[in-house]
Every structure is written in structure tokens, then in C-alpha cells.
C-alpha atoms as a PDB file:
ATOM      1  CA  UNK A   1       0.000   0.000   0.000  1.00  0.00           C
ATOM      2  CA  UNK A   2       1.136   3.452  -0.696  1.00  0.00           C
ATOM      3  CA  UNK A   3       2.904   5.268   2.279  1.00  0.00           C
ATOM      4  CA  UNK A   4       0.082   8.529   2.963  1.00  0.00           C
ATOM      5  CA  UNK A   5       2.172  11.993   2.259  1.00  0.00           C
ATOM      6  CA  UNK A   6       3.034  13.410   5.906  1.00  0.00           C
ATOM      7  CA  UNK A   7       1.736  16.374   5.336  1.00  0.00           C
ATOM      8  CA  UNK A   8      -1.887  16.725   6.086  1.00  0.00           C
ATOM      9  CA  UNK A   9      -2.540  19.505   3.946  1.00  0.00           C
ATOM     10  CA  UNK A  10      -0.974  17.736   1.093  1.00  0.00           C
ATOM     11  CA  UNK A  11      -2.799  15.067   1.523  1.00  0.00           C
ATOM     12  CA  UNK A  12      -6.778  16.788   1.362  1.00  0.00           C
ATOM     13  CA  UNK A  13      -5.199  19.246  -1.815  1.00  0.00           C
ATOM     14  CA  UNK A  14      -4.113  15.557  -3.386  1.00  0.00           C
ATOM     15  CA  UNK A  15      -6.977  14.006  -2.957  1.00  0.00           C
ATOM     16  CA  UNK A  16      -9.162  17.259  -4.381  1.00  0.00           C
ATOM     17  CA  UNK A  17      -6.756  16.923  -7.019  1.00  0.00           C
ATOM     18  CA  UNK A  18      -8.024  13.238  -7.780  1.00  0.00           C
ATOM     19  CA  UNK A  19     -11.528  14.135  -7.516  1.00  0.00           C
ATOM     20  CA  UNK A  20     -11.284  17.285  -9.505  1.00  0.00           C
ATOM     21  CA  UNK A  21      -9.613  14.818 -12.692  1.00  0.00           C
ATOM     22  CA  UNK A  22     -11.675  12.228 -14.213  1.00  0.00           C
ATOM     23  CA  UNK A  23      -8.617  10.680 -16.305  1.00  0.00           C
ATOM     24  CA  UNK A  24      -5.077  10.650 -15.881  1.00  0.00           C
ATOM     25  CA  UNK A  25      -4.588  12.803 -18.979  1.00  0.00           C
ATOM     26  CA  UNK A  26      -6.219  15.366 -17.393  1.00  0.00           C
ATOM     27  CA  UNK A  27      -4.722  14.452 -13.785  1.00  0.00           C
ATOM     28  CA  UNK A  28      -0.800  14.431 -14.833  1.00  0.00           C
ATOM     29  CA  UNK A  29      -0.890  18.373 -15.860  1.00  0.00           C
ATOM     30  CA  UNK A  30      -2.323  19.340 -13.142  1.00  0.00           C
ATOM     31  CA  UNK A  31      -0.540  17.394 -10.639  1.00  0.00           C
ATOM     32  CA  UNK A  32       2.755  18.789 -12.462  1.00  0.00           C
ATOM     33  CA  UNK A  33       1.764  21.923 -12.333  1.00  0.00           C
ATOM     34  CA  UNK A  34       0.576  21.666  -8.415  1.00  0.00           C
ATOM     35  CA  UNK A  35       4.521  20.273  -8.325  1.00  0.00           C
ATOM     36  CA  UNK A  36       5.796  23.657  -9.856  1.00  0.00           C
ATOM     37  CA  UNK A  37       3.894  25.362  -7.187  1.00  0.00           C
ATOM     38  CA  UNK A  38       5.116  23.718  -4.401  1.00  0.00           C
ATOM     39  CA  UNK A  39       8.662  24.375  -5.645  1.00  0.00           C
ATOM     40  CA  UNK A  40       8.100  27.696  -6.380  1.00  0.00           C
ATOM     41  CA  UNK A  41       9.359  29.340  -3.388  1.00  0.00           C
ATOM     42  CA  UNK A  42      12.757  27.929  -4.013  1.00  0.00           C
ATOM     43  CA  UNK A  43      13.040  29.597  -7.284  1.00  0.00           C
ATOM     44  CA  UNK A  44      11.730  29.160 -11.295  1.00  0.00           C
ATOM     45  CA  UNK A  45      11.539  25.392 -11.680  1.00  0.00           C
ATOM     46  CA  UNK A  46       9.405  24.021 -14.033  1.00  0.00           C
ATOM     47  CA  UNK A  47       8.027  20.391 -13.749  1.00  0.00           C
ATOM     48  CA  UNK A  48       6.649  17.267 -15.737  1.00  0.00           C
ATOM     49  CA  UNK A  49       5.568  13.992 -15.006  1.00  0.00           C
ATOM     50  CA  UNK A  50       5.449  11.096 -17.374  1.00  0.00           C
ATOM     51  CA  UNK A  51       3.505   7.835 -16.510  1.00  0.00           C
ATOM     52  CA  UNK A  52       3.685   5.049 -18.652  1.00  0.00           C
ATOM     53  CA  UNK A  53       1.617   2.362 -18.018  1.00  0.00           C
ATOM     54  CA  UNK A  54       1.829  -1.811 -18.847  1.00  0.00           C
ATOM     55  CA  UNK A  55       1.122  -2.116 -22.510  1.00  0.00           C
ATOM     56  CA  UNK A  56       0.510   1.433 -23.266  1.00  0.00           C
ATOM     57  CA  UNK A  57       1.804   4.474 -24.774  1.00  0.00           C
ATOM     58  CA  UNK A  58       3.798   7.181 -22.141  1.00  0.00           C
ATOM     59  CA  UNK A  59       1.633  10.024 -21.375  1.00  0.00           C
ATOM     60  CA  UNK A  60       3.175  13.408 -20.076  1.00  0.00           C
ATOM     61  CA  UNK A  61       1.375  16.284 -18.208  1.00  0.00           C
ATOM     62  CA  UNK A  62       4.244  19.790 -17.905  1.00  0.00           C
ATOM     63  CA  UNK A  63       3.861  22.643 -15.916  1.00  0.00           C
ATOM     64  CA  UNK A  64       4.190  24.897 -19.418  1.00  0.00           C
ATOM     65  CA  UNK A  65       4.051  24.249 -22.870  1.00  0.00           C
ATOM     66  CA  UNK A  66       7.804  24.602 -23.283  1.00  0.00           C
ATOM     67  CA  UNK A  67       9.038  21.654 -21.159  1.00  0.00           C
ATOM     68  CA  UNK A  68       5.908  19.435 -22.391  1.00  0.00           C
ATOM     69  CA  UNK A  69       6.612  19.849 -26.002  1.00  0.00           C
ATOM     70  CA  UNK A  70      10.505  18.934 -25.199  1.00  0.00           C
ATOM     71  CA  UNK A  71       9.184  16.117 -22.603  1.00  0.00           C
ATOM     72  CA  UNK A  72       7.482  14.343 -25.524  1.00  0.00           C
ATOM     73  CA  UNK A  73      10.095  14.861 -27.673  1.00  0.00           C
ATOM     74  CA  UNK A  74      12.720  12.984 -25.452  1.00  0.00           C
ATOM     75  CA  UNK A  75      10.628  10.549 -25.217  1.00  0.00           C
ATOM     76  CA  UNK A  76       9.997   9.639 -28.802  1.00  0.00           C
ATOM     77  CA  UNK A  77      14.141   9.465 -28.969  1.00  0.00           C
ATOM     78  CA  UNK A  78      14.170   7.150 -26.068  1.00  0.00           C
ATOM     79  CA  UNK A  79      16.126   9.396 -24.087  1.00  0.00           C
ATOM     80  CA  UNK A  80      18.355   7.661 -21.465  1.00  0.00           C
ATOM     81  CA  UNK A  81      17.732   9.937 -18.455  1.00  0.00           C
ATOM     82  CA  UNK A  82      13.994   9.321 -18.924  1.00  0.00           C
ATOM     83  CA  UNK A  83      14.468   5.640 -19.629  1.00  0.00           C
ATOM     84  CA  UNK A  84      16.623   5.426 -16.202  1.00  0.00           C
ATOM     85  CA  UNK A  85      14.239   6.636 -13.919  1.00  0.00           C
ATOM     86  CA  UNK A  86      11.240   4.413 -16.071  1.00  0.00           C
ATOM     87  CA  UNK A  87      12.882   1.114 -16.319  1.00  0.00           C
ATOM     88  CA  UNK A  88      15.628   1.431 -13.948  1.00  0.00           C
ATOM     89  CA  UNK A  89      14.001   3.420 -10.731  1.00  0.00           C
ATOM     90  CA  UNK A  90      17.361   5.736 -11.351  1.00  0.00           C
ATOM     91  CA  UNK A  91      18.137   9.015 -10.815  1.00  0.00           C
ATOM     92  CA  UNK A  92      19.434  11.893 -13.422  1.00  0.00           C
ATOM     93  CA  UNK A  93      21.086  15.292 -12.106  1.00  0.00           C
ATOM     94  CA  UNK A  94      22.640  16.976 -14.538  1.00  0.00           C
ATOM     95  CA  UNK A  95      24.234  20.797 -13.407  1.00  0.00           C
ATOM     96  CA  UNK A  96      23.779  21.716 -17.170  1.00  0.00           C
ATOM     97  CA  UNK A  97      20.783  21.861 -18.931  1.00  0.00           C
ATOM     98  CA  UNK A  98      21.899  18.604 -21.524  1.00  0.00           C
ATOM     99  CA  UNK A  99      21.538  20.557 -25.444  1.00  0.00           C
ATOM    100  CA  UNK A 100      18.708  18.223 -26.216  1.00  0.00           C
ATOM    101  CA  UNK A 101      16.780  19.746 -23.814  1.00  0.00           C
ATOM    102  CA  UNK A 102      17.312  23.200 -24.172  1.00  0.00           C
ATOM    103  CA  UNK A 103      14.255  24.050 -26.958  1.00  0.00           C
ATOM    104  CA  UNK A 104      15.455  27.523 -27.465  1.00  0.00           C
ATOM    105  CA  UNK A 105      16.893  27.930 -24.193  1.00  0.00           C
ATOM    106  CA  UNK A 106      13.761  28.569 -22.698  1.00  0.00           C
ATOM    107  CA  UNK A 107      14.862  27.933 -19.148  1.00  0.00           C
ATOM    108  CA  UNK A 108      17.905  29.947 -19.773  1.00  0.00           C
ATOM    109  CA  UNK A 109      22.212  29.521 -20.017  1.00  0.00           C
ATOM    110  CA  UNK A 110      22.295  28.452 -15.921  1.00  0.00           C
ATOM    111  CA  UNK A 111      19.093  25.680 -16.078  1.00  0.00           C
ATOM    112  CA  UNK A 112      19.770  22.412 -15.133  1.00  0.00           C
ATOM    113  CA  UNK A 113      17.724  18.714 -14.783  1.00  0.00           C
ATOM    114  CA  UNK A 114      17.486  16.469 -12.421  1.00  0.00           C
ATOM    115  CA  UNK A 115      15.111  13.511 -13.705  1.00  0.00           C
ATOM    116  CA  UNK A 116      14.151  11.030 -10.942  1.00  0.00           C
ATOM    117  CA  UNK A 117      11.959   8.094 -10.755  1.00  0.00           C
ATOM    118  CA  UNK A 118       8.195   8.157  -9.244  1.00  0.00           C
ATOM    119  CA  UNK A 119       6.817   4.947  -8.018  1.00  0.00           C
ATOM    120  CA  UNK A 120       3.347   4.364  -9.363  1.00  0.00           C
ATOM    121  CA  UNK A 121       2.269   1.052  -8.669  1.00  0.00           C
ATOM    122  CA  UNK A 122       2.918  -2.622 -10.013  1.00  0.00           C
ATOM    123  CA  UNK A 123       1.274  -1.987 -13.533  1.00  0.00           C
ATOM    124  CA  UNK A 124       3.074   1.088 -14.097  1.00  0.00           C
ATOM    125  CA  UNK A 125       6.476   3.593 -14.064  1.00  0.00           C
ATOM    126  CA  UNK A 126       6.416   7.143 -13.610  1.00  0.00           C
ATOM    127  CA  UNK A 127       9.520   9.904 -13.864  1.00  0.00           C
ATOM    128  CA  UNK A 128       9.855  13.525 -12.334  1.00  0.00           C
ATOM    129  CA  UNK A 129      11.552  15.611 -14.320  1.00  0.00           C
ATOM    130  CA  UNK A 130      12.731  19.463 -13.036  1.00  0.00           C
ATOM    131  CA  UNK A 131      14.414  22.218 -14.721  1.00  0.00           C
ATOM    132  CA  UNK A 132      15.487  25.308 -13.397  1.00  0.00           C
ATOM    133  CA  UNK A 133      18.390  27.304 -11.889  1.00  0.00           C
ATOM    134  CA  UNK A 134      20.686  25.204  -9.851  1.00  0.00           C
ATOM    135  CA  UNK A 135      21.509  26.795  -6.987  1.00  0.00           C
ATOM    136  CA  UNK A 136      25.532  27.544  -6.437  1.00  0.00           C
ATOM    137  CA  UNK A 137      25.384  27.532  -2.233  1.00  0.00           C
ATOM    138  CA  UNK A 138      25.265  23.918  -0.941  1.00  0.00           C
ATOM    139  CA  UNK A 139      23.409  24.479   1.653  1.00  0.00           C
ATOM    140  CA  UNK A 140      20.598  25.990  -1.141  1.00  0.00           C
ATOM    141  CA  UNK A 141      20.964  22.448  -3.310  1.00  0.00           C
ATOM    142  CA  UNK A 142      20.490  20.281  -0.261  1.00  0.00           C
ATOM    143  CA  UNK A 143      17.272  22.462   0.538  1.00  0.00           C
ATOM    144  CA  UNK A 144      16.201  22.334  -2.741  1.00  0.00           C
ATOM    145  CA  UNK A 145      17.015  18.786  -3.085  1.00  0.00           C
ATOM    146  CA  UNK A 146      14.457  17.722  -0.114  1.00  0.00           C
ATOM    147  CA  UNK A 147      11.745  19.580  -1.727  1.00  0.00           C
ATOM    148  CA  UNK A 148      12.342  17.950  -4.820  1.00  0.00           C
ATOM    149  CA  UNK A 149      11.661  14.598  -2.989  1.00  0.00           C
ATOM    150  CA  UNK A 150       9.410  15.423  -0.946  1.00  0.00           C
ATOM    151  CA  UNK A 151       6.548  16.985  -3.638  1.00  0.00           C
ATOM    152  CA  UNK A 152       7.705  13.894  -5.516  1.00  0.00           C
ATOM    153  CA  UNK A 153       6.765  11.343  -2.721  1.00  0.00           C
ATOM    154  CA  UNK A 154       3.028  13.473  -2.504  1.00  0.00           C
ATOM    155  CA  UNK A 155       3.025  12.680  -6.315  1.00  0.00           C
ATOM    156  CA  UNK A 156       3.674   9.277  -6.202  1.00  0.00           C
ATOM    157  CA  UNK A 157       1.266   8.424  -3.712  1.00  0.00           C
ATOM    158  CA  UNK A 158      -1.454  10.343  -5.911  1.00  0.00           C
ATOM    159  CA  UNK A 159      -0.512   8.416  -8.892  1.00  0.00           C
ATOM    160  CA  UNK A 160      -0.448   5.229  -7.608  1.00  0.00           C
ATOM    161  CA  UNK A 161      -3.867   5.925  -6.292  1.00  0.00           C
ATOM    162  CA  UNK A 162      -4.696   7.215  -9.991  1.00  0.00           C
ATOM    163  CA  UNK A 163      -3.589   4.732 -11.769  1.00  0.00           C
ATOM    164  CA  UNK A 164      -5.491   1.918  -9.258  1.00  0.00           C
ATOM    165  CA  UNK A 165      -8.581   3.941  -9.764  1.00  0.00           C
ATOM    166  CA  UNK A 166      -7.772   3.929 -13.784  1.00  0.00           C
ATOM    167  CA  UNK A 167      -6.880   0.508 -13.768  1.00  0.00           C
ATOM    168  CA  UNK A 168     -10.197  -0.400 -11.778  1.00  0.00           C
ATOM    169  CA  UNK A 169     -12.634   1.868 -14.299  1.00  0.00           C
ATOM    170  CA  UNK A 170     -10.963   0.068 -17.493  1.00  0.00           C
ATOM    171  CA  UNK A 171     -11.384  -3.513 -15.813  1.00  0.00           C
ATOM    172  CA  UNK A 172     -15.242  -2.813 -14.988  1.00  0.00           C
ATOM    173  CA  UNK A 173     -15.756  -0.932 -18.546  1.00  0.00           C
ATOM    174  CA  UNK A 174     -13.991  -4.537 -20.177  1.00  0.00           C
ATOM    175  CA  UNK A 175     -16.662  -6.876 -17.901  1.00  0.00           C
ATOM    176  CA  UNK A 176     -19.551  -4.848 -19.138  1.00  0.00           C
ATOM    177  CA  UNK A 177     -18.596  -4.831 -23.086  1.00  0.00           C
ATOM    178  CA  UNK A 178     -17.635  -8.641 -22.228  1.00  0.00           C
ATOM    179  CA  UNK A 179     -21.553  -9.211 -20.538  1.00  0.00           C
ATOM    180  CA  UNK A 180     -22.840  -6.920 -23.257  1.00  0.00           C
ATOM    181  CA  UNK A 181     -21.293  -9.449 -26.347  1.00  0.00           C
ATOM    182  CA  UNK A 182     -22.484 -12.115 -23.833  1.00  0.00           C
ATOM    183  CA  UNK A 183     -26.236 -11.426 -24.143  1.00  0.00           C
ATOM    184  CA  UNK A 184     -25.804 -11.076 -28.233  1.00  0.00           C
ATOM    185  CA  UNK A 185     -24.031 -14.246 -28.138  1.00  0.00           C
ATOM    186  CA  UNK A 186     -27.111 -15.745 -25.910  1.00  0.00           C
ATOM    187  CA  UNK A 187     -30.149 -14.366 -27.567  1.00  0.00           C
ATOM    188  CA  UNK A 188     -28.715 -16.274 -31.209  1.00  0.00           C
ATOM    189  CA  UNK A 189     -27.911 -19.422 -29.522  1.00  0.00           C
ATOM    190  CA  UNK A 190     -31.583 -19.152 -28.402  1.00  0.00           C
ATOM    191  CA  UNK A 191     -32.698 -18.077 -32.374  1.00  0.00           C
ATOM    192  CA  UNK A 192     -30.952 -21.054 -33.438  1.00  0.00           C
ATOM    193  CA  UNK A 193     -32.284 -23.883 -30.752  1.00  0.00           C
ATOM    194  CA  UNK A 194     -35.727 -22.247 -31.653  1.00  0.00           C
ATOM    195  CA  UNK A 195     -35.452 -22.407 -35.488  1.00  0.00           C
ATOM    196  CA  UNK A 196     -33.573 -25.862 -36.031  1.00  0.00           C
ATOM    197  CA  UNK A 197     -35.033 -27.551 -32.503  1.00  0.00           C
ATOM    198  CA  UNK A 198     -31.417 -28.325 -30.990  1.00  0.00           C
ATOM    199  CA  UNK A 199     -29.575 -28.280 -27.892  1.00  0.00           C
ATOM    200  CA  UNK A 200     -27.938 -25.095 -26.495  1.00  0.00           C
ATOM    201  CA  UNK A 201     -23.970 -26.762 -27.293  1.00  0.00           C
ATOM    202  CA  UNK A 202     -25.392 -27.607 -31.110  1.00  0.00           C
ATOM    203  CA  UNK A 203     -26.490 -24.037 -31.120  1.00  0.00           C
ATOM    204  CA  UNK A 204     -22.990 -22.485 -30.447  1.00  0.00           C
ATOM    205  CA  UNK A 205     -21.002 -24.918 -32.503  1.00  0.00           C
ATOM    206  CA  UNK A 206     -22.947 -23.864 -35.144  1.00  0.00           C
ATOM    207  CA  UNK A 207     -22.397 -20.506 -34.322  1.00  0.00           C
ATOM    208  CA  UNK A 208     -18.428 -21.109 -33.796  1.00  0.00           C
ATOM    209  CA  UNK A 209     -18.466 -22.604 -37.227  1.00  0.00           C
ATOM    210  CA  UNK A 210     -19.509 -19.776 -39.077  1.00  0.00           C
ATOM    211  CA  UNK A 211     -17.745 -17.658 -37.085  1.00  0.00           C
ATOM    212  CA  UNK A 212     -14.318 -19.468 -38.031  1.00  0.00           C
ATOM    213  CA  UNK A 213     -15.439 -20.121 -41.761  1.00  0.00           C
ATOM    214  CA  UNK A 214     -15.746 -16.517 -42.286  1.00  0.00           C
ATOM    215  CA  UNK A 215     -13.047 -15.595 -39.774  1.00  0.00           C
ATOM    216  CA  UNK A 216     -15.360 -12.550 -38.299  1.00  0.00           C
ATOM    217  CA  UNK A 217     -15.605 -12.581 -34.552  1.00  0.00           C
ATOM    218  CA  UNK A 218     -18.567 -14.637 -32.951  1.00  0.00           C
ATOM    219  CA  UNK A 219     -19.853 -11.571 -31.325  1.00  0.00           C
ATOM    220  CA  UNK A 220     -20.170  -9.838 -34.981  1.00  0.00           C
ATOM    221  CA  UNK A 221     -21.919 -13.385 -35.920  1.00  0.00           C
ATOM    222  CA  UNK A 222     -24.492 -13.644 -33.465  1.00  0.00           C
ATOM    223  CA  UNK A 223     -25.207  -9.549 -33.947  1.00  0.00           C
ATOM    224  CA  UNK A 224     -26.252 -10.326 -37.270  1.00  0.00           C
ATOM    225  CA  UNK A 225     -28.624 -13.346 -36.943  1.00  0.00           C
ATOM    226  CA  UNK A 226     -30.259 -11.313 -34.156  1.00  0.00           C
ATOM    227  CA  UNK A 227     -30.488  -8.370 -36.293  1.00  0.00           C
ATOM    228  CA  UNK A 228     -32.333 -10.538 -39.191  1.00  0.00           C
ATOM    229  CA  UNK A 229     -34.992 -10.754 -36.149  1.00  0.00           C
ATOM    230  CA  UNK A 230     -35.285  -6.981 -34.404  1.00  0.00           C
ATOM    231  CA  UNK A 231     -32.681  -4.333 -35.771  1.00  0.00           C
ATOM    232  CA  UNK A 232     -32.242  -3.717 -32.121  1.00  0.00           C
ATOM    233  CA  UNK A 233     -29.439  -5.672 -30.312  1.00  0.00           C
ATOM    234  CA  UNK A 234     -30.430  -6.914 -26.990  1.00  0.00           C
ATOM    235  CA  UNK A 235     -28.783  -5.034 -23.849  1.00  0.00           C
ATOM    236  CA  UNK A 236     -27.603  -6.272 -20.742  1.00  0.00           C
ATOM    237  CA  UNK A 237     -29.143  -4.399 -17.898  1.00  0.00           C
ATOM    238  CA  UNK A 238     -26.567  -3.301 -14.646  1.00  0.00           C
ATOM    239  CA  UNK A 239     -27.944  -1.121 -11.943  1.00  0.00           C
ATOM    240  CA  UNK A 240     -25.975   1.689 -11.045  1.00  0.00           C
END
């Protein structure tokens, strides 16, 4: 289970956060941006978050335009600082802003990155990425430093929570299109028994047959011998 951020407040403005976002498209902006925020007093530093989930394509959400648009960018070149804190839980600092992710030196000559990984579950990865000034006083890096890892530990517990949530939603939206072919499949098995006076099994295996001699899907099958009978498809019924 996810360790709950210490801070009290940070935990109620995460979890309006997760209300407030009904998909993590819409959730990894504005958690980046509530990021940038929570750095802000320690100078200009923008943020991004990338998530990339089992199976599926990364999706980023920036705290501007700028580092979103050079985010996705790195990405598509499999950059190795975002593939270390993805695949390898490692951490990137780099005093320099690297030239590949300068995009007009929007951050200015004195940015640098620190890229570091964000725990977000067991069916997904998730990276932190900062750029801004670097402080030159030690004491001002090591301050900095614990910020960074503390508003990332807040954003990993909020995106392991998303991503459950996400994961949960897809899983119950997959059971109802599953039920929903189901009750097709049913209703022509039924057509069948009632037109050529056979058993239930006899019914499907002749539905399985013309399935596989026309290689369509069975669903796609059974739709159409229904629909020979009432245009309208039968539904399944759930009860909210």
C-alpha cells in the first residue's frame, strides 16, 4: 500500500486533485503543475511527469508548454535519463541543462535537470523531471534537493492511487462490453435452438463454425442473426 504523504494539507489538496480529474490525462498536468507550485518558493523550476503504463503508450502532463513539447520529444528518442528513472528506478542530475533539452533555451544559459523516478504502482512507471536554476550555495541544493523529494513522494502516492482507480474503471468498462457481447451471443444461440429444434452446445457450434469459416468474430456473428430478427441488439441491464 502506498505510504500517505506526511503532510496533512498535502494530503486533502491531493486528494481534491483526484476528484477534480476524471482521467489521468487530465490528472498528470495538473498534478505537475501543483509540483511547480510547491517548488516555487525555491526559485523558477518548471516540472513534468510522465507515466507510462503496462502495454501502453507514455503520457506526459508539464507545468508549461515549453518543457511538455521537449518532454514528448525525449521521449519519442528514447532518451536515457527518462528511460533510467522508467525502467531502472534511477536518478538523473545533470548541473547543465543537456543541449537536447534546451528548446530555445527557454529555461535559460544556468538551467539544469534532475530527472528522478516516481513509483506508481505494479502496472506502471512514472519519472519527475525538473528544470530550473541550480543553486551555487550547498546548503541551497540540499534544501532544494528535499523539496524535490518530498513533492515527488506526494506525487507518487497520488498516482499510484490514480492509476489503481484507472486501472479499476478500465477492468469494470472490459466486464460490461464482455456481458454486453455475452447477451448477443445468448439471444442467437436461443434463435438457433428455436429455429432448427437443438440443444444449447449444437447451437454455439454452429455458431463457432460460421464464425471461423468466415473468420469474423462470434460476437459480430451472433449480432447479425439477431439483427435478421429486431434491428435492435439486446442489452444487458446493470444497476448503477
Amino acid at each position: 500500500m502506498a505510504a500517505r504523504p506526511q503532510n496533512d494539507d498535502a494530503t486533502h489538496d491531493l486528494m481534491h486533485l483526484l476528484l477534480a480529474c476524471s482521467s489521468l490525462t487530465a490528472f498528470l498536468p495538473a498534478l505537475a503543475e501543483r509540483t511547480h507550485r510547491r517548488l516555487a518558493a525555491l526559485g523558477a523550476h518548471d516540472c513534468a511527469l510522465i507515466l507510462r503504463r503496462r502495454n501502453r503508450p507514455a503520457i506526459t502532463g508539464a507545468s508549461s508548454e515549453a518543457l511538455a513539447a521537449v518532454v514528448e520529444e525525449r521521449l519519442s528518442d528514447d532518451d536515457q535519463r527518462l528511460a533510467a528513472a522508467l525502467e531502472r528506478s534511477q536518478l538523473t542530475i545533470e548541473p547543465r541543462l543537456p543541449a537536447s533539452w534546451t528548446s530555445g533555451m527557454a529555461w535559460g544559459v544556468d538551467a539544469g535537470l534532475l530527472v528522478l523516478p516516481a513509483p506508481a504502482g505494479s502496472s506502471a512507471a512514472a519519472a519527475l523531471a525538473v528544470v530550473g536554476t541550480d543553486p551555487v550555495d550547498d546548503d541551497a541544493r540540499r534544501t532544494l534537493l528535499a523539496a524535490v523529494g518530498r513533492v515527488r513522494n506526494q506525487a507518487s502516492w497520488a498516482l499510484q492511487l490514480a492509476v489503481r482507480l484507472s486501472d479499476w474503471n478500465e477492468l469494470a468498462e472490459h466486464r460490461a462490453q464482455a456481458m454486453q457481447n455475452r447477451t448477443v451471443i445468448d439471444v442467437a444461440i436461443g434463435v438457433i435452438m428455436a429455429q432448427s429444434r437443438c440443444s444449447a452446445a449444437e447451437a454455439f457450434d454452429v455458431l463457432r463454425r460460421a464464425s471461423n469459416n468466415r473468420n469474423v468474430k462470434l460476437h459480430t456473428v451472433a449480432a447479425e442473426l439477431v439483427q435478421r430478427i429486431h434491428p435492435a441488439l439486446p442489452e444487458t441491464a446493470f444497476s448503477e
